[in-house]
C-alpha atoms as a PDB file:
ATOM      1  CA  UNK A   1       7.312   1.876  28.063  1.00  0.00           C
ATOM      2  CA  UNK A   2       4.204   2.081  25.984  1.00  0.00           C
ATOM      3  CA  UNK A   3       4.741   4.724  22.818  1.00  0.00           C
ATOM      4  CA  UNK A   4       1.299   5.461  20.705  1.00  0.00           C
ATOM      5  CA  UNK A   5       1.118   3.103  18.035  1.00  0.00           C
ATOM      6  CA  UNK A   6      -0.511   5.445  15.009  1.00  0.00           C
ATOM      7  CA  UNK A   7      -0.343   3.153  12.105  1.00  0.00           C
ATOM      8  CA  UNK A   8      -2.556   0.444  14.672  1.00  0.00           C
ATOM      9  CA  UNK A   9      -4.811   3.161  16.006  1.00  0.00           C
ATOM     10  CA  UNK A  10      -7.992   1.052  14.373  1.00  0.00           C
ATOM     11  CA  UNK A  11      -7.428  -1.974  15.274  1.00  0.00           C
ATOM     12  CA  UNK A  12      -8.400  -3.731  18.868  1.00  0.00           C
ATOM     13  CA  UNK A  13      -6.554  -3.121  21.905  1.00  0.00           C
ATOM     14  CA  UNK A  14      -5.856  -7.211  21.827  1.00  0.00           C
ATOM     15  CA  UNK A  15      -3.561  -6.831  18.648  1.00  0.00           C
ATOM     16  CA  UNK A  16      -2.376  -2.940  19.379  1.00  0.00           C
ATOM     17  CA  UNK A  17      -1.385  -4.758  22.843  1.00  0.00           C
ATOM     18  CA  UNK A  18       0.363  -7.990  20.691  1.00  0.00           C
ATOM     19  CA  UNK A  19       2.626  -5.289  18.437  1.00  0.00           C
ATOM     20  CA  UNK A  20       3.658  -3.435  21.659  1.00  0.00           C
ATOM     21  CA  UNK A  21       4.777  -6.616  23.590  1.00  0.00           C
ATOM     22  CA  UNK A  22       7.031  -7.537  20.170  1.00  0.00           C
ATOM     23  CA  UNK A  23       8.032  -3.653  20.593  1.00  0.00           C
ATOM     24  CA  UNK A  24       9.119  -4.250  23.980  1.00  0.00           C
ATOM     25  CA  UNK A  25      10.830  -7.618  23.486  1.00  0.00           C
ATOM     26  CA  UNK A  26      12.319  -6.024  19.828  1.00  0.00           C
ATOM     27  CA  UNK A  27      10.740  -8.921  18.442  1.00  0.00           C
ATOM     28  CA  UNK A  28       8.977  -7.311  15.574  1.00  0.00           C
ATOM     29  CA  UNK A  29      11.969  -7.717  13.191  1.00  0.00           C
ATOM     30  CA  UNK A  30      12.447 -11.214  13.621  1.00  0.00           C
ATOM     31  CA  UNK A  31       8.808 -11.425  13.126  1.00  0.00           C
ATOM     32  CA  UNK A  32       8.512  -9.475   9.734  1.00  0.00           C
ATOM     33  CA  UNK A  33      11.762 -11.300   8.467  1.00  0.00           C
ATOM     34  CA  UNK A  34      10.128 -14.842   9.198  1.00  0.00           C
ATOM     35  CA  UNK A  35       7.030 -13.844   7.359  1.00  0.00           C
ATOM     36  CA  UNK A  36       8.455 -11.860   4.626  1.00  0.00           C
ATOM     37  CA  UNK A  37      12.397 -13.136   3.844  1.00  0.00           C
ATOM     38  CA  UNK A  38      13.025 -11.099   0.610  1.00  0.00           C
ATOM     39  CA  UNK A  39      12.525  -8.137  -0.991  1.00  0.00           C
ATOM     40  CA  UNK A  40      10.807  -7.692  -4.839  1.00  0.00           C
ATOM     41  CA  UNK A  41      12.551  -6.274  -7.739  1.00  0.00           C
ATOM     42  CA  UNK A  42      10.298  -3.629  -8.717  1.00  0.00           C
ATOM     43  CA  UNK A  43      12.802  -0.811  -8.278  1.00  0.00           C
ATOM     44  CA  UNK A  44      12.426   1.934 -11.031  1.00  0.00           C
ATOM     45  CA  UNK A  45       8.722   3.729 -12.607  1.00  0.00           C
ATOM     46  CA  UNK A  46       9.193   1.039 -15.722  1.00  0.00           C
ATOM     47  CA  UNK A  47       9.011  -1.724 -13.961  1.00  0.00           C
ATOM     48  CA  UNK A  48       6.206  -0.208 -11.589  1.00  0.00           C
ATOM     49  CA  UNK A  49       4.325   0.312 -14.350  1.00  0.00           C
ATOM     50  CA  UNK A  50       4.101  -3.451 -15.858  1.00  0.00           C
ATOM     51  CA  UNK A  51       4.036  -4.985 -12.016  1.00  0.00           C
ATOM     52  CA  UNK A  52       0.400  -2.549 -11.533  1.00  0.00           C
ATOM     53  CA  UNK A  53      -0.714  -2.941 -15.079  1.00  0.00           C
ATOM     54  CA  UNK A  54      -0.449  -6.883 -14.639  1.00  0.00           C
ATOM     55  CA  UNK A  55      -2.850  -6.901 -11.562  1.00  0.00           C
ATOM     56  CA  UNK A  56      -5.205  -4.255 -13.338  1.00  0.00           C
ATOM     57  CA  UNK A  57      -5.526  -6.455 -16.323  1.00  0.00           C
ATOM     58  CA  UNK A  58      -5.763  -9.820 -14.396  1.00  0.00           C
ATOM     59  CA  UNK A  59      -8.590  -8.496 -12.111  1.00  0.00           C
ATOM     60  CA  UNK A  60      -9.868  -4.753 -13.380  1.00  0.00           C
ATOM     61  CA  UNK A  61      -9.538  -5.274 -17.430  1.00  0.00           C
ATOM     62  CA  UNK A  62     -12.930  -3.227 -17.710  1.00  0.00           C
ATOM     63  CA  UNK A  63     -11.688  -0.116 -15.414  1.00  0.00           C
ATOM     64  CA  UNK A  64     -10.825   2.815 -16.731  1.00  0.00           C
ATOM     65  CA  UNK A  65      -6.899   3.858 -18.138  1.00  0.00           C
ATOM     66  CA  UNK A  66      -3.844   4.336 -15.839  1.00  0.00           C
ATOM     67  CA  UNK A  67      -2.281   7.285 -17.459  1.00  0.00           C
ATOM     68  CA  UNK A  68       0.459   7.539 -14.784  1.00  0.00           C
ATOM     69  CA  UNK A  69       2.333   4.939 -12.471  1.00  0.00           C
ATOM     70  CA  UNK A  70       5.335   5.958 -10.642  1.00  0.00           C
ATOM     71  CA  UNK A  71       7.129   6.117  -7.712  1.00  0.00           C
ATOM     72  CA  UNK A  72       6.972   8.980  -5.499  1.00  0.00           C
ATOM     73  CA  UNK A  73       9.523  10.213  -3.054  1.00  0.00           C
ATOM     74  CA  UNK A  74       7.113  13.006  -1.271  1.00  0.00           C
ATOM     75  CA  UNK A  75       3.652  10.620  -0.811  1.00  0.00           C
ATOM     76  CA  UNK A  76       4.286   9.065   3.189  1.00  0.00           C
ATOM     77  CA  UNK A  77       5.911  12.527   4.002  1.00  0.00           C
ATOM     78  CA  UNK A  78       3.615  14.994   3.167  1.00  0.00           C
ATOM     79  CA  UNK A  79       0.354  12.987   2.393  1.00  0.00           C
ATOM     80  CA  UNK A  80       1.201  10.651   5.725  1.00  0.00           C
ATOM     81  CA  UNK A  81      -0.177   7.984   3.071  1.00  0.00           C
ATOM     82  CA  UNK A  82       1.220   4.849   1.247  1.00  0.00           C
ATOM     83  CA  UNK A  83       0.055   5.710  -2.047  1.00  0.00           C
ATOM     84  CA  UNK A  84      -2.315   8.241  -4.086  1.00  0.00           C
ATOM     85  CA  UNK A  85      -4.837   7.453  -6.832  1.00  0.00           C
ATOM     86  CA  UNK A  86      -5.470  10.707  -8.231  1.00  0.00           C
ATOM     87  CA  UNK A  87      -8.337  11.453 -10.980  1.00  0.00           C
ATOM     88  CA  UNK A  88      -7.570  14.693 -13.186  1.00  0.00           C
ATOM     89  CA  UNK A  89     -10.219  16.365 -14.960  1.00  0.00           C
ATOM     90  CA  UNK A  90      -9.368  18.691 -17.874  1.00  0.00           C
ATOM     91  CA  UNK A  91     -11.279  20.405 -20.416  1.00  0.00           C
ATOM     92  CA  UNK A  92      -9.710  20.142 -23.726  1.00  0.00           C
ATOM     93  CA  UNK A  93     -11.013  22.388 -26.516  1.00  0.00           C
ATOM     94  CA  UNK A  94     -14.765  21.126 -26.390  1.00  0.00           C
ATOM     95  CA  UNK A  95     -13.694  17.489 -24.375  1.00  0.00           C
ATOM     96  CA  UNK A  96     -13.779  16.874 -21.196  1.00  0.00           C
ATOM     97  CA  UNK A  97     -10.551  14.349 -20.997  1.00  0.00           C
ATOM     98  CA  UNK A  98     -10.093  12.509 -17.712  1.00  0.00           C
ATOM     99  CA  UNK A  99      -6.917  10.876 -16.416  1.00  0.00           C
ATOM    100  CA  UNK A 100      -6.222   8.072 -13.440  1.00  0.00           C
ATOM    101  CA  UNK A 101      -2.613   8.169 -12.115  1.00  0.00           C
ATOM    102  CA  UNK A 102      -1.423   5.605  -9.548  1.00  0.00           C
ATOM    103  CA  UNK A 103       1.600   7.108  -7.399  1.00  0.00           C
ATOM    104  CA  UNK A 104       3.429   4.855  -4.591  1.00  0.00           C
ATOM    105  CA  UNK A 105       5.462   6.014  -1.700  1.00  0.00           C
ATOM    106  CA  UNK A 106       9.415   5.095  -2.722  1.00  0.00           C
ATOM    107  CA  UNK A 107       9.701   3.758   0.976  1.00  0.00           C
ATOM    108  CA  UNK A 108       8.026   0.631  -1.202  1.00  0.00           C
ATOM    109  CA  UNK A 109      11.330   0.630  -3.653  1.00  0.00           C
ATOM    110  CA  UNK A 110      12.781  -1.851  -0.858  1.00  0.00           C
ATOM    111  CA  UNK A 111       9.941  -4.054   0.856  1.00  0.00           C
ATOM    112  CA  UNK A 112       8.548  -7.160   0.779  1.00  0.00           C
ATOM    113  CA  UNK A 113       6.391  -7.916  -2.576  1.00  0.00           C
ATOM    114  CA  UNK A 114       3.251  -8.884  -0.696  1.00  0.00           C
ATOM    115  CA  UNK A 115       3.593  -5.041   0.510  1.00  0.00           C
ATOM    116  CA  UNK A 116       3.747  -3.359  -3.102  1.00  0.00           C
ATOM    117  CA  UNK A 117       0.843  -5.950  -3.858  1.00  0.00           C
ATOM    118  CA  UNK A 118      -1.362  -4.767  -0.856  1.00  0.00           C
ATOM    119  CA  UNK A 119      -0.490  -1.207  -1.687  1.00  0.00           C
ATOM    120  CA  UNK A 120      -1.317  -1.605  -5.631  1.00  0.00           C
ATOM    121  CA  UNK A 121      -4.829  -3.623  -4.827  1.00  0.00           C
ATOM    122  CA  UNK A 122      -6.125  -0.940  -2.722  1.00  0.00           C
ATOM    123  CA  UNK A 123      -5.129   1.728  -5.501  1.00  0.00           C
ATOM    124  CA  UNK A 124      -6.330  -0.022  -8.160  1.00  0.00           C
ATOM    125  CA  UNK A 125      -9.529  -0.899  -6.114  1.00  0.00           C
ATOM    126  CA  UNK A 126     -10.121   2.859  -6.170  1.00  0.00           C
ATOM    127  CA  UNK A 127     -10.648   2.823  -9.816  1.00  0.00           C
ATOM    128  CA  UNK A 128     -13.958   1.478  -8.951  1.00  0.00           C
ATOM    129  CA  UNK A 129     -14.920   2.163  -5.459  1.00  0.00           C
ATOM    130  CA  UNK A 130     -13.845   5.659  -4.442  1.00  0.00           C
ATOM    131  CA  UNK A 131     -14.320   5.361  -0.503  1.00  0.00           C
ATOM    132  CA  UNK A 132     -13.114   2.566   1.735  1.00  0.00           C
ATOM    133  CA  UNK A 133     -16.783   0.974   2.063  1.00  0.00           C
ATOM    134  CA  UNK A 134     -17.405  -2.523   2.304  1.00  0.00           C
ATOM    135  CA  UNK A 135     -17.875  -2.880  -1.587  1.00  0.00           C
ATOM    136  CA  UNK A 136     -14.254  -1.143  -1.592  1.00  0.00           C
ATOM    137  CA  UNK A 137     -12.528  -3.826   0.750  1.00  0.00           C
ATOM    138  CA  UNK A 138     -14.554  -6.638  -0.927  1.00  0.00           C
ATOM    139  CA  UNK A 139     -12.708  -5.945  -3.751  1.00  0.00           C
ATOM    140  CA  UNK A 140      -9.282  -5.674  -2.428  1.00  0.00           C
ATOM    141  CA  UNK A 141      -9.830  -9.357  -0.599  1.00  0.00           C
ATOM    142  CA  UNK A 142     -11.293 -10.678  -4.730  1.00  0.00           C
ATOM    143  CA  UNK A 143      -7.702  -9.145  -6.075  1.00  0.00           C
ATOM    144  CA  UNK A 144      -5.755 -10.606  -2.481  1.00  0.00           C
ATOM    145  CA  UNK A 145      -6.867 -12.702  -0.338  1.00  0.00           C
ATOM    146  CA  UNK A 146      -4.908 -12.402   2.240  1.00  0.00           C
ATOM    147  CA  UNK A 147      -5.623  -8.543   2.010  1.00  0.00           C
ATOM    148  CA  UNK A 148      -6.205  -7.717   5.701  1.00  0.00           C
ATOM    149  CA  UNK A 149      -3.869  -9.837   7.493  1.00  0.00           C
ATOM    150  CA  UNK A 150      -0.902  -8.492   4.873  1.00  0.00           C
ATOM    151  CA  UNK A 151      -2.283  -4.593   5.358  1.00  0.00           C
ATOM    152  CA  UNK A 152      -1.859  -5.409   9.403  1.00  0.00           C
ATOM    153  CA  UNK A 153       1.967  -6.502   8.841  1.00  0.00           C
ATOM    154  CA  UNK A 154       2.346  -3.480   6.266  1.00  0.00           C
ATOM    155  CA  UNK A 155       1.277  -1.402   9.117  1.00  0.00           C
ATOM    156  CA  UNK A 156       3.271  -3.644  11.869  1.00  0.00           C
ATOM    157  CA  UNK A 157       6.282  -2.447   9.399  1.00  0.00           C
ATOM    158  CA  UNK A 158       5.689   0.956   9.287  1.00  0.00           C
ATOM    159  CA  UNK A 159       5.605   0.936  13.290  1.00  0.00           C
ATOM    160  CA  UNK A 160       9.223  -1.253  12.975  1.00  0.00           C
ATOM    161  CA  UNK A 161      10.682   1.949  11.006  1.00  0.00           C
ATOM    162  CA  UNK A 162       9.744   4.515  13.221  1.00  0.00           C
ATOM    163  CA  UNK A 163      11.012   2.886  16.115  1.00  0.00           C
ATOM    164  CA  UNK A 164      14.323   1.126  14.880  1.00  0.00           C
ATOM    165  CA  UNK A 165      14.897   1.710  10.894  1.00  0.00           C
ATOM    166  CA  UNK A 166      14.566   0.194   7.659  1.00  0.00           C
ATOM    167  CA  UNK A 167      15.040  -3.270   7.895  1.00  0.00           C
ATOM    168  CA  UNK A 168      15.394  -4.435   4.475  1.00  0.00           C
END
């Protein structure tokens, strides 16, 4: 029985078809457990924060301030997104002051580290490239490499939750 796959919607029928054979054979666990054993450590806003800020200052040391980091419980519920990167303006007194704030969905608390990374690069790739152009996903592939084929198993996981749970 074929269900819509939503989080593969963009991709070609060739690898929409692949996911929905491993759906069939409930196959796509074993897969995402061969690729991606263990879980990261990064559990708590603290620790969220130093794990972005390192990638920022390896790759984006010129960009402008993170004023926020954190975890957020309501992002992939109500947004139907991973994570948010948000830029406040406020006028204060005669300033204009502006703030970046990086928020991740908490269904990242428990995943595989090359899933927070994905997730982080493409929020911190927003701090120079506001839309998802080709200068935007050049940039994610400078800060990871492997950037597409690790967004394609982020989204392979996403389909494994709504069908059969958390597997981590």
């Amino acid at each position: 029985m074929s269900i819509p796959l939503k989080y593969l919607s963009t991709y070609s029928p060739t690898v929409q078809n692949q996911v929905q054979q491993m759906l069939d054979k409930n196959t796509l666990e074993k897969y995402l457990l061969h690729k991606y054993p263990n879980v990261h450590d990064v559990t708590n806003d603290k620790r969220l924060r130093c794990y972005v800020m390192d990638i920022k200052n390896q790759y984006l040391k010129k960009s402008s301030p993170l004023s926020q980091i954190k975890f957020d419980d309501k992002i992939h519920i109500i947004n139907n997104a991973l994570g948010l990167h948000t830029y406040v303006s406020r006028v204060q007194g005669n300033k204009l002051k502006s703030k970046n704030e990086i928020r991740i969905g908490s269904l990242f608390k428990k995943a595989p580290e090359a899933f927070l990374s994905m997730i982080t690069v493409h929020e911190l790739a927003h701090l120079k490239e506001k839309d998802h152009n080709k200068a935007f996903y050049k940039l994610c592939q400078y800060m990871m490499s492997d950037y597409h084929q690790v967004e394609l198993d982020l989204r392979i996981y996403l389909t494994q939750i709504e069908q059969f749970g958390d597997i981590y």
